[in-house]
Protein backbone atom coordinates (compact mmCIF):
# COMPACT_ATOMS: atom_id res chain seq x y z
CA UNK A 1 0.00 0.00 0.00
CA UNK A 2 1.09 3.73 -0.64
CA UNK A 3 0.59 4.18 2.77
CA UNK A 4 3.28 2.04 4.75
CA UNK A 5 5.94 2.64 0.99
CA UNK A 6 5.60 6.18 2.55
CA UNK A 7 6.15 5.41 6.08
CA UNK A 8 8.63 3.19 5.14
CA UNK A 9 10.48 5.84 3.63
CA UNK A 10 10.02 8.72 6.32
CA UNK A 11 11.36 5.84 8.43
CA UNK A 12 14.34 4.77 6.05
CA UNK A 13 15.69 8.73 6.21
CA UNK A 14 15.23 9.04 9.39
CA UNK A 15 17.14 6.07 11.32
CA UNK A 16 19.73 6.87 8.11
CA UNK A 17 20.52 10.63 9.46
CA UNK A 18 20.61 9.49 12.84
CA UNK A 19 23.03 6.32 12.06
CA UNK A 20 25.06 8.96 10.15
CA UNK A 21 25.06 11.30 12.82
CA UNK A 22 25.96 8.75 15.76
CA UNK A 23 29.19 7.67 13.48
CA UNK A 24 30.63 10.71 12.94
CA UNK A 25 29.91 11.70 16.22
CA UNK A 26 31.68 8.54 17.89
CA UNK A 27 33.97 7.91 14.82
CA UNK A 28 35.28 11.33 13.80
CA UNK A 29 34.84 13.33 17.15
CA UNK A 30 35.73 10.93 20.13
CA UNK A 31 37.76 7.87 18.52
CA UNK A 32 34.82 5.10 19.05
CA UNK A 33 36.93 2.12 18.10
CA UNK A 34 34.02 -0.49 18.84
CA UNK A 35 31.65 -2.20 15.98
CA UNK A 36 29.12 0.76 14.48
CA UNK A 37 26.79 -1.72 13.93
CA UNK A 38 26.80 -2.91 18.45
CA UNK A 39 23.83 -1.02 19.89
CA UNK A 40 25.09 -2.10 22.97
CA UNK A 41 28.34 -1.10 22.68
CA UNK A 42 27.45 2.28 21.50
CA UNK A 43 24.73 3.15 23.90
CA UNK A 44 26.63 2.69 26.97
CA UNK A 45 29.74 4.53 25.33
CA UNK A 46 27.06 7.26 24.55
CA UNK A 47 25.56 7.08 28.04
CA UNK A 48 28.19 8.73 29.77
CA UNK A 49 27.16 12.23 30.18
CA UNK A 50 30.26 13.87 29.21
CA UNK A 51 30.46 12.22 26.15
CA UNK A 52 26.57 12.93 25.73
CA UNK A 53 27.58 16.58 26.18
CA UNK A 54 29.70 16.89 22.64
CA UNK A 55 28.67 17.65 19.98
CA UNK A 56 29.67 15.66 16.34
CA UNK A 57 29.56 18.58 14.17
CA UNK A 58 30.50 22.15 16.04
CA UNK A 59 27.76 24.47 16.20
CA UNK A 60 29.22 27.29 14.11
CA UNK A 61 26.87 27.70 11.64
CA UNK A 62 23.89 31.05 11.17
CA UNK A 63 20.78 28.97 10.36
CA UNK A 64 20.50 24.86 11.23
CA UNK A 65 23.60 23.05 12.30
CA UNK A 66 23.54 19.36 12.99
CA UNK A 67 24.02 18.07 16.49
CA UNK A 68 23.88 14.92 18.83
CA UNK A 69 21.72 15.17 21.34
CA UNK A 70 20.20 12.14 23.81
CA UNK A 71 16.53 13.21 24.89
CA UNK A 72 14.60 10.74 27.31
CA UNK A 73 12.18 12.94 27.37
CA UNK A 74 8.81 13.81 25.64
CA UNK A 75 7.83 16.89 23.85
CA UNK A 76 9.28 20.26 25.14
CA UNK A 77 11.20 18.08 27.34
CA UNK A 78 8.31 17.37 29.76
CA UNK A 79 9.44 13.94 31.96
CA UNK A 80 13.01 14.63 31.04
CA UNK A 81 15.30 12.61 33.59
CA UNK A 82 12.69 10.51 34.85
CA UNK A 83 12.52 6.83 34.11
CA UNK A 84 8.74 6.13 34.98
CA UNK A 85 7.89 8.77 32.59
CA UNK A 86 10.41 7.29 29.98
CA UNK A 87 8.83 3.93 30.19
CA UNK A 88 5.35 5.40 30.74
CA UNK A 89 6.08 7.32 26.94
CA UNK A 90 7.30 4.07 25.33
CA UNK A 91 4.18 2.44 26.05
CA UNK A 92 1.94 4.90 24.96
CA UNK A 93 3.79 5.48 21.35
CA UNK A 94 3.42 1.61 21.04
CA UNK A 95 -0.37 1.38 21.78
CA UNK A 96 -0.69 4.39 19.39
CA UNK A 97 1.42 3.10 16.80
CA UNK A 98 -0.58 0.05 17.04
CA UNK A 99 -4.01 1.29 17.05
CA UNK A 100 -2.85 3.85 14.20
CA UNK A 101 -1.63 0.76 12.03
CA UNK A 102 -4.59 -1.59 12.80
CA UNK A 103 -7.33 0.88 12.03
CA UNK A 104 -4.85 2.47 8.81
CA UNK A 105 -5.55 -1.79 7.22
CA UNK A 106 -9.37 -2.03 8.13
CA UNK A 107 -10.04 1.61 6.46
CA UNK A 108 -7.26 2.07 4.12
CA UNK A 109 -9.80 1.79 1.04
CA UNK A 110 -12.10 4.69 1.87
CA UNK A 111 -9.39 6.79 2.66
CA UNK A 112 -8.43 9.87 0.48
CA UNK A 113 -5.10 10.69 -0.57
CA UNK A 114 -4.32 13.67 1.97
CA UNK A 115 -5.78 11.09 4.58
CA UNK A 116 -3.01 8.66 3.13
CA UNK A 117 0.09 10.78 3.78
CA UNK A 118 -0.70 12.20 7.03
CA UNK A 119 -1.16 8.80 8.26
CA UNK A 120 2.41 7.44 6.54
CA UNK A 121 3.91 10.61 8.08
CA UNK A 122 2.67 9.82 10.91
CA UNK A 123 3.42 5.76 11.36
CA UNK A 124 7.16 6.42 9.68
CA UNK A 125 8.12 9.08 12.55
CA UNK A 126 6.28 7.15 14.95
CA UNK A 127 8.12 4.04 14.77
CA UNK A 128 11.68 5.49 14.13
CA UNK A 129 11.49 7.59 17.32
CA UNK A 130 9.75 4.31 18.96
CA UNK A 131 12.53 2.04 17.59
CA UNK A 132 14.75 4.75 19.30
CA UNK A 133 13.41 4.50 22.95
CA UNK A 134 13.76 0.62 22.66
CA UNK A 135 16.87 0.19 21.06
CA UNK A 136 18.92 3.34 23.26
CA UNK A 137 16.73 4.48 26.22
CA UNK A 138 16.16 7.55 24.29
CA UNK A 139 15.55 9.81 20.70
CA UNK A 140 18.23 10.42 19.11
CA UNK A 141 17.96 14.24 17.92
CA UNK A 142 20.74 16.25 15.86
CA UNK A 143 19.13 19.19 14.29
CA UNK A 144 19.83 22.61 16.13
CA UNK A 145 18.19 25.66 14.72
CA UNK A 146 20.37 28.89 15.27
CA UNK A 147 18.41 31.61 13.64
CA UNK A 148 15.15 30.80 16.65
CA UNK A 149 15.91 29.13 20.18
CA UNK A 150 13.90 25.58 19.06
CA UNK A 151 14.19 22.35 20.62
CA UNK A 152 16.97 19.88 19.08
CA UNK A 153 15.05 17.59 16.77
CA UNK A 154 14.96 14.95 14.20
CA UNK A 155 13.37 13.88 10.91
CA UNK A 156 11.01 11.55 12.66
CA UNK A 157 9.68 14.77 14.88
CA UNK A 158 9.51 16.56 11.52
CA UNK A 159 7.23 14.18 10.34
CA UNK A 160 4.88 14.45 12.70
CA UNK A 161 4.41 17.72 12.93
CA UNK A 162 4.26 17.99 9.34
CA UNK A 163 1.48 15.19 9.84
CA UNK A 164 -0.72 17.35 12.26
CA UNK A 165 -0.15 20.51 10.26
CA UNK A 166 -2.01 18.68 7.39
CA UNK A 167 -4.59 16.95 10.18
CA UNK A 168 -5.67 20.38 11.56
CA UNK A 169 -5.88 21.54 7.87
CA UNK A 170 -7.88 18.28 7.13
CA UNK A 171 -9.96 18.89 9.57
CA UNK A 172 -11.15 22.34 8.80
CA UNK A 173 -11.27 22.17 5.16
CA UNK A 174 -11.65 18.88 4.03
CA UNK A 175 -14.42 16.37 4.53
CA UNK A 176 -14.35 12.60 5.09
CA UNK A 177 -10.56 12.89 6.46
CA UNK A 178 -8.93 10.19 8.97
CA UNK A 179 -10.95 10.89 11.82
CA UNK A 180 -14.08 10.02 10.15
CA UNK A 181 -12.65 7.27 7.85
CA UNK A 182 -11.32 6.01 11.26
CA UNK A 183 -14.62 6.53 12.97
CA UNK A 184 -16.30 4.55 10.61
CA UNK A 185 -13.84 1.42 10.71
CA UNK A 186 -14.17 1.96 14.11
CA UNK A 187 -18.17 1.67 14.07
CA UNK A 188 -18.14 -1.80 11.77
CA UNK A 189 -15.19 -2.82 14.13
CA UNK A 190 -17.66 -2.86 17.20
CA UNK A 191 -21.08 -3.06 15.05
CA UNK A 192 -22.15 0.25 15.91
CA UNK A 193 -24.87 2.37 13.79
CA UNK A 194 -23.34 3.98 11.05
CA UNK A 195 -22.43 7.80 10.86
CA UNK A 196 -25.51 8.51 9.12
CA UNK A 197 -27.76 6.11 10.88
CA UNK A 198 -26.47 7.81 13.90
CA UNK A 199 -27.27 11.03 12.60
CA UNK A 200 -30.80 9.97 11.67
CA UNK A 201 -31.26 8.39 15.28
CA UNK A 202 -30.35 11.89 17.01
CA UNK A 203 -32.57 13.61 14.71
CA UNK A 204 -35.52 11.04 15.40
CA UNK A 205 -34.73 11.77 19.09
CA UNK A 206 -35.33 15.43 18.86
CA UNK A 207 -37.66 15.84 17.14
CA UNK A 208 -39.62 13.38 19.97
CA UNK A 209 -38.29 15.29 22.27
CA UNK A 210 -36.15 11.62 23.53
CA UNK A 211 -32.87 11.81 25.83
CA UNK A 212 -30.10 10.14 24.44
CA UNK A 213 -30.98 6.72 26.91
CA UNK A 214 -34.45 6.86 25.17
CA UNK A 215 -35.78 5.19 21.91
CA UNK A 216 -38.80 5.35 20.17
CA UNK A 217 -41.05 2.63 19.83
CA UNK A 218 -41.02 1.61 15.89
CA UNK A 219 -44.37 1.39 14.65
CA UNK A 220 -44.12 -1.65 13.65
CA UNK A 221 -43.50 -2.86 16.93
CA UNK A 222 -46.09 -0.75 18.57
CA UNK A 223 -48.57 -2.19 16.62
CA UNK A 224 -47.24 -5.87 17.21
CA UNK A 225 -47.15 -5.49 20.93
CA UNK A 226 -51.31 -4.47 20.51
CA UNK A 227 -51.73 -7.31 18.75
CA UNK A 228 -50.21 -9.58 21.48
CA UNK A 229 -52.16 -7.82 24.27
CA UNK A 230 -55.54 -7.98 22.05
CA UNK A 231 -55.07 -11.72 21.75
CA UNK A 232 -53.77 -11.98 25.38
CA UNK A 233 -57.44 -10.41 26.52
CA UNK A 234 -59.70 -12.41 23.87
CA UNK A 235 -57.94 -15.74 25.50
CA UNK A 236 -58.60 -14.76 29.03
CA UNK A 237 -62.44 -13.92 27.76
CA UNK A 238 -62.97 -17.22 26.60
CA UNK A 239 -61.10 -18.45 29.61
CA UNK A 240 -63.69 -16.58 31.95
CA UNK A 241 -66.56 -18.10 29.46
CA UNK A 242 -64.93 -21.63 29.65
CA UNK A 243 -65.07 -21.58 33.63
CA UNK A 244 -69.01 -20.03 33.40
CA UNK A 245 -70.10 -22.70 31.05
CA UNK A 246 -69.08 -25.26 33.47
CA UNK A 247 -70.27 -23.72 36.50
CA UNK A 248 -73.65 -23.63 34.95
CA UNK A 249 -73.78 -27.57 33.88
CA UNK A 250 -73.00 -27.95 37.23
């Protein structure tokens, strides 16, 4: 699907710049002589603060300079330092990743193409800073704006706000975007009234003047339940006249 080729892509550059960054960072600035290709290795030479501290490329330039720069943290650096909020981070990008990718295959079809790139921008930065927090205990960010006093960030954090740029613009000017698509995968998932049935339903309900825990009778039904408790009183009539019959031969 276009879909995860993009993500897969977004994902590709991303682990890429970072891979490139970490090796000339170890390679060219502090003499790493281990295996490039040892996460293990590297993260606990990278660990050590001071060496977590340099910097691979110096920061001399006017407008973006590249960096490396460990963050444990989540956005703006909330939880920074603290493991429970590390771990409690990790979990959450997984369930969202998850739920993201699961609902992306059951309403891929009906969505539109916009719908389709925010959604691969979205599951490509997603998983590469995911893959991050697994693989190193934290994202790995090396661009530095100079020109405005921004956050160190990465491609996969690019992404993603690139992704809810489009997703706010989606939302305001575009109809049938992932939050409906996703609603109604979401509504066949659990076998819930569709959008327009549920539209219809709250209509019906106003108009009669219903709460939302109400429901009109169908007239159909209405007329089936007189039925039953027309037939209910013509047996206990012939009941009664059964018991006077008798009574009288008596």
């Amino acid at each position: 699907m276009l879909i995860f080729w993009i993500a897969f892509l977004v994902l590709a550059v991303d682990q890429f710049s970072k891979y490139w960054i970490m090796y000339a960072h170890v390679a060219g600035t502090l003499g790493y002589t281990g295996s490039f290709y040892d996460l293990s290795a590297l993260r606990t030479f990278l660990g050590q603060s001071a060496v977590a501290e340099l910097n691979a490329i110096p920061q001399n330039g006017t407008f973006i300079v590249l960096s490396f720069t460990p963050n444990d943290a989540a956005l703006w650096g909330l939880g920074s330092g603290n493991p429970w909020a590390g771990r409690a981070l990790l979990a959450l990008s997984a369930v969202f990743v998850f739920l993201l990718i699961f609902f992306t295959v059951r309403s891929h079809k009906t969505l539109p193409k916009l719908s389709k790139v925010i959604i691969a921008l979205l599951i490509g930065g997603s998983i590469g800073n995911l893959y991050d927090r697994i693989a190193f205990g934290y994202v790995r960010d090396l661009i530095c704006t100079k020109f405005i006093d921004f956050p160190v960030f990465n491609i996969a954090d690019s992404a993603i706000c690139i992704a809810i740029a489009l997703l706010i613009f989606e939302a305001f000017f575009k109809k049938n975007g992932v939050f409906e698509c996703f609603e109604d995968a979401y509504r066949v998932l659990f076998r819930l009234p569709s959008r327009e049935e549920a539209e219809r339903l709250r209509k019906e309900r106003k108009k009669n003047k219903l709460s939302r825990f109400e429901e009109r009778i169908p007239e159909d039904e209405e007329e089936e339940s007189e039925a039953v408790e027309t037939e209910e009183q013509d047996g206990d009539g012939d009941d009664a006249a059964d018991s006077g019959d008798g009574s009288g031969e008596d």
